[in-house]
C-alpha atoms as a PDB file:
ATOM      1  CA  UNK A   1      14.703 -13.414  -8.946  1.00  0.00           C
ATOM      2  CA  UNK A   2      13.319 -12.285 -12.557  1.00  0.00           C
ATOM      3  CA  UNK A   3       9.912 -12.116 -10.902  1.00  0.00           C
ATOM      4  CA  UNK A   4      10.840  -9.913  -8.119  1.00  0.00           C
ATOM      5  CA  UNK A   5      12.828  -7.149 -10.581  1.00  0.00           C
ATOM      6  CA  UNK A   6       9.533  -7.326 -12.508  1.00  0.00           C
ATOM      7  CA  UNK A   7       7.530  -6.440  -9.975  1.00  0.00           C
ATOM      8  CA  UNK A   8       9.737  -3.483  -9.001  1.00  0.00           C
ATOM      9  CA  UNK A   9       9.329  -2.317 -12.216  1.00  0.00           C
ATOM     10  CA  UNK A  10       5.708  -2.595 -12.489  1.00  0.00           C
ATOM     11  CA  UNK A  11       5.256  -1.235  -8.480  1.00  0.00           C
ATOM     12  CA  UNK A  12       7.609   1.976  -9.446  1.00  0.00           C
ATOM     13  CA  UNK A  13       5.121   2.636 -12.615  1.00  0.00           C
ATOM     14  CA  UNK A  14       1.850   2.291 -10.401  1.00  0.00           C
ATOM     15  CA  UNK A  15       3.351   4.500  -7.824  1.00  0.00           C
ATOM     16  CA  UNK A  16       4.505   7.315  -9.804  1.00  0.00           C
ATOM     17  CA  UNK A  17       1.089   7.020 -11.188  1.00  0.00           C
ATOM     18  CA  UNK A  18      -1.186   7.123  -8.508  1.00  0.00           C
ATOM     19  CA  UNK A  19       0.747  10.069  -6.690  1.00  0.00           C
ATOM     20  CA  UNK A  20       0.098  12.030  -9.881  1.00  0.00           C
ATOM     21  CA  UNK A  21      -3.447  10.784 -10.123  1.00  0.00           C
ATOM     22  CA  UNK A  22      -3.747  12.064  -5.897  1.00  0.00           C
ATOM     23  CA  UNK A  23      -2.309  15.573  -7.104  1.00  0.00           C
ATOM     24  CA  UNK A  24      -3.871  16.247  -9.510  1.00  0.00           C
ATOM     25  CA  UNK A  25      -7.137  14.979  -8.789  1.00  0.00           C
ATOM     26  CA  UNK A  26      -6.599  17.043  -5.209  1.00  0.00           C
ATOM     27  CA  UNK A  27      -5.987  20.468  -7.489  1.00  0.00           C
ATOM     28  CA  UNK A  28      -9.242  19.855  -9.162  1.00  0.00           C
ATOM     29  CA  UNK A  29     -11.406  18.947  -6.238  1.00  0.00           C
ATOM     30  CA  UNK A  30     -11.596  19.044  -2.723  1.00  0.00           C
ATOM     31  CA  UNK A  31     -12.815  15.737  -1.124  1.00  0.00           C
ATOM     32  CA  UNK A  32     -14.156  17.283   1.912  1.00  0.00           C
ATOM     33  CA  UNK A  33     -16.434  19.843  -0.250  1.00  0.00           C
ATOM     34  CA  UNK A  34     -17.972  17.127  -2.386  1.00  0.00           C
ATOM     35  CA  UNK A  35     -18.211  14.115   0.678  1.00  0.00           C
ATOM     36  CA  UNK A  36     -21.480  14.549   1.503  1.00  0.00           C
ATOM     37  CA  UNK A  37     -22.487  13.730  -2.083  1.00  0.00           C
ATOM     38  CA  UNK A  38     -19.873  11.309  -2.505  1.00  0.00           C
ATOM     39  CA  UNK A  39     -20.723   9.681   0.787  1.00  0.00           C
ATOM     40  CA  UNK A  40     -24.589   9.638  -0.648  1.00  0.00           C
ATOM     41  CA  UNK A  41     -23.454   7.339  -3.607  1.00  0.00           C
ATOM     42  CA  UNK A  42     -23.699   3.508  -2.290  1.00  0.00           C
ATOM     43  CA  UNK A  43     -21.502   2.380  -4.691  1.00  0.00           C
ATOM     44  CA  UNK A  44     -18.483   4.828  -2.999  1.00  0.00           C
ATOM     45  CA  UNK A  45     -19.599   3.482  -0.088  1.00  0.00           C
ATOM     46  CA  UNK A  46     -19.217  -0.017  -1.119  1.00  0.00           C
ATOM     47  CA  UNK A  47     -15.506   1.053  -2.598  1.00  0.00           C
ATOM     48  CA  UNK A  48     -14.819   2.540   0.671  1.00  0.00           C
ATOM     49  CA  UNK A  49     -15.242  -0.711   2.691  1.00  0.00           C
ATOM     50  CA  UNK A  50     -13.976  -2.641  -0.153  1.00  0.00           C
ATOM     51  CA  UNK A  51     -10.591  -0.652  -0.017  1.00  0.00           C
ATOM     52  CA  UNK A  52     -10.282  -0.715   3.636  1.00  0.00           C
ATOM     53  CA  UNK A  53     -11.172  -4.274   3.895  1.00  0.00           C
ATOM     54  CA  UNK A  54      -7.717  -4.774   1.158  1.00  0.00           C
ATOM     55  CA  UNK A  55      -5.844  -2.330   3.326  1.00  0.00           C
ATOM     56  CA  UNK A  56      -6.654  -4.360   6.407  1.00  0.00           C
ATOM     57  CA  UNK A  57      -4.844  -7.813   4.909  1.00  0.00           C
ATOM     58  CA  UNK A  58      -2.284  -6.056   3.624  1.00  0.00           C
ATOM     59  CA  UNK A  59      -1.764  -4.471   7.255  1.00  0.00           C
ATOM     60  CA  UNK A  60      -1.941  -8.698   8.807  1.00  0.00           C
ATOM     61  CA  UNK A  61       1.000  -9.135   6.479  1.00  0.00           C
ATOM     62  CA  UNK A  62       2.804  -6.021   8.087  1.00  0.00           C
ATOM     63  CA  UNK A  63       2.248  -7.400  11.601  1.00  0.00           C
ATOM     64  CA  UNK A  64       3.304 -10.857  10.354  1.00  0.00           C
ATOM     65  CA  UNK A  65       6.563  -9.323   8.682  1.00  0.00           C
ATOM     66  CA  UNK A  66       7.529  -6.881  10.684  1.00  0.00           C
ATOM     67  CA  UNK A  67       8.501  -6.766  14.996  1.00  0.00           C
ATOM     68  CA  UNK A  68       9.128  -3.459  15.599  1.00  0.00           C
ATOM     69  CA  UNK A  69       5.817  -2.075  17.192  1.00  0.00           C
ATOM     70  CA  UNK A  70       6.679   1.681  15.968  1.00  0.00           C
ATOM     71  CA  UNK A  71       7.411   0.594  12.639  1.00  0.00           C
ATOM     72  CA  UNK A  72       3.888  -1.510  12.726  1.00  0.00           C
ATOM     73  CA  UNK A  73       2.355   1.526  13.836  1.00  0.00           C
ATOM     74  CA  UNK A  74       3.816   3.698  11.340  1.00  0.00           C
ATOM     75  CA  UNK A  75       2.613   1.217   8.800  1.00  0.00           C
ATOM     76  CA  UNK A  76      -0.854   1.497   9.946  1.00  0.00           C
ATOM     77  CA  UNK A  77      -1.219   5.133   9.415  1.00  0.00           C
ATOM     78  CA  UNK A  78       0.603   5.294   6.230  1.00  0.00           C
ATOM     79  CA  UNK A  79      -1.483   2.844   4.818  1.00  0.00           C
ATOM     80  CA  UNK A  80      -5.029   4.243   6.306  1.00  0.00           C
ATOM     81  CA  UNK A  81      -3.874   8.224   5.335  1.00  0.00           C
ATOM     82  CA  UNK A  82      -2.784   7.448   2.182  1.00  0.00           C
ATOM     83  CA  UNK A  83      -4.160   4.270   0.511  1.00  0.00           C
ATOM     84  CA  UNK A  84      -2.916   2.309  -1.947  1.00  0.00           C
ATOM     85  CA  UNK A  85       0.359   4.788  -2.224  1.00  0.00           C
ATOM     86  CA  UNK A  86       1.322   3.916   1.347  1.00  0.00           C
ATOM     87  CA  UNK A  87       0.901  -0.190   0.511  1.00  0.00           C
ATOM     88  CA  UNK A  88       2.601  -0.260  -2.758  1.00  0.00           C
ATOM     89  CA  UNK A  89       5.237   1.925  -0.738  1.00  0.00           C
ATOM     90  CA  UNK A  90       6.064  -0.794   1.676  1.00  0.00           C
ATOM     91  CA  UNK A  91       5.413  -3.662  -0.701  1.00  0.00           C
ATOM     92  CA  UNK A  92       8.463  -1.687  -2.947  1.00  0.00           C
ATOM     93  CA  UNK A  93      10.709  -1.421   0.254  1.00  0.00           C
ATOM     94  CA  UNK A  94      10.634  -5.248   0.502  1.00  0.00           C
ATOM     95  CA  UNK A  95      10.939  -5.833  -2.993  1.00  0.00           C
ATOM     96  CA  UNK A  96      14.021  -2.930  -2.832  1.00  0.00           C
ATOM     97  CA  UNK A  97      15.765  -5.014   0.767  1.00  0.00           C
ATOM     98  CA  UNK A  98      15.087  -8.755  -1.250  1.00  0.00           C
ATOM     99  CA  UNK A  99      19.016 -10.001  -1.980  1.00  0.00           C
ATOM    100  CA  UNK A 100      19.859 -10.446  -5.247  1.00  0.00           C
ATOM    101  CA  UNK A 101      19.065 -14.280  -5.017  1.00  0.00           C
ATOM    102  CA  UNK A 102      15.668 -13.965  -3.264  1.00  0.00           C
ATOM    103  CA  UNK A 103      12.812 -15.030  -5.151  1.00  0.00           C
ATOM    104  CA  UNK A 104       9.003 -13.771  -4.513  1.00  0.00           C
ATOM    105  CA  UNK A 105       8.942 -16.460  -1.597  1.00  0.00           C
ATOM    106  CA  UNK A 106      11.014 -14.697   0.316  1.00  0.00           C
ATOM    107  CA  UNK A 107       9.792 -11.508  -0.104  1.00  0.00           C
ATOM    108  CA  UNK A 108       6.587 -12.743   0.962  1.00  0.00           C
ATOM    109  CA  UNK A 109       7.478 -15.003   3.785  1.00  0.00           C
ATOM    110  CA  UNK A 110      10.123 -14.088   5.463  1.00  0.00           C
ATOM    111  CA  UNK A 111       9.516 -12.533   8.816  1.00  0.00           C
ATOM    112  CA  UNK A 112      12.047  -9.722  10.545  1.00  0.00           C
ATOM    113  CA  UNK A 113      11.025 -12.028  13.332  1.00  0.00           C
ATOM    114  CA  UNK A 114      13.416 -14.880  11.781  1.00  0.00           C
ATOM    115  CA  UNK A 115      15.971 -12.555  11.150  1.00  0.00           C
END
């Protein structure tokens, strides 16, 4: 129980950070002016795969959790479009529907399939 209101915590904190980091890095430059050069660098390369390699488990445990194929689908864009905002979004809606006696287990775990 302690565990999961800590995460919440820490989740809310990362979010609200990296939507300000998005902004305002986005008001200082555009991504699609600078890819070629960024694309040129292997070690954004490397970061790119890494991250969408991260997004990909993290998208198993949405098929796992959830069984409503729109909602899946949903999931899937949100977390392609807009990175790590989209995962620690969903990961914070779980946390958020967890009852009060729920501990990290069943946040993790528990399928809308046994529902």
């Amino acid at each position: 129980m302690l565990m999961v209101q800590v995460f919440k915590y820490i989740l809310l904190v990362v979010l609200i950070f990296m939507i300000y980091i998005v902004i305002s890095t986005s008001l200082e430059s555009n991504l699609y002016k600078e890819w070629d050069y960024l694309a040129s660098i292997p070690w954004m390369r490397a970061t790119l795969w890494d991250f969408y390699a991260n997004i990909l488990v993290i998208y198993l445990w949405v098929i796992y959790k959830e069984k409503n194929v729109f909602v899946i689908l949903l999931w899937a864009v949100l977390f392609f479009c807009l990175g790590s905002i989209g995962s620690i979004a969903y990961v914070l809606i779980q946390l958020f529907r967890a009852k009060p006696t729920d501990g990290m287990k069943e946040v993790l775990m528990q399928s809308k399939r046994d529902v």
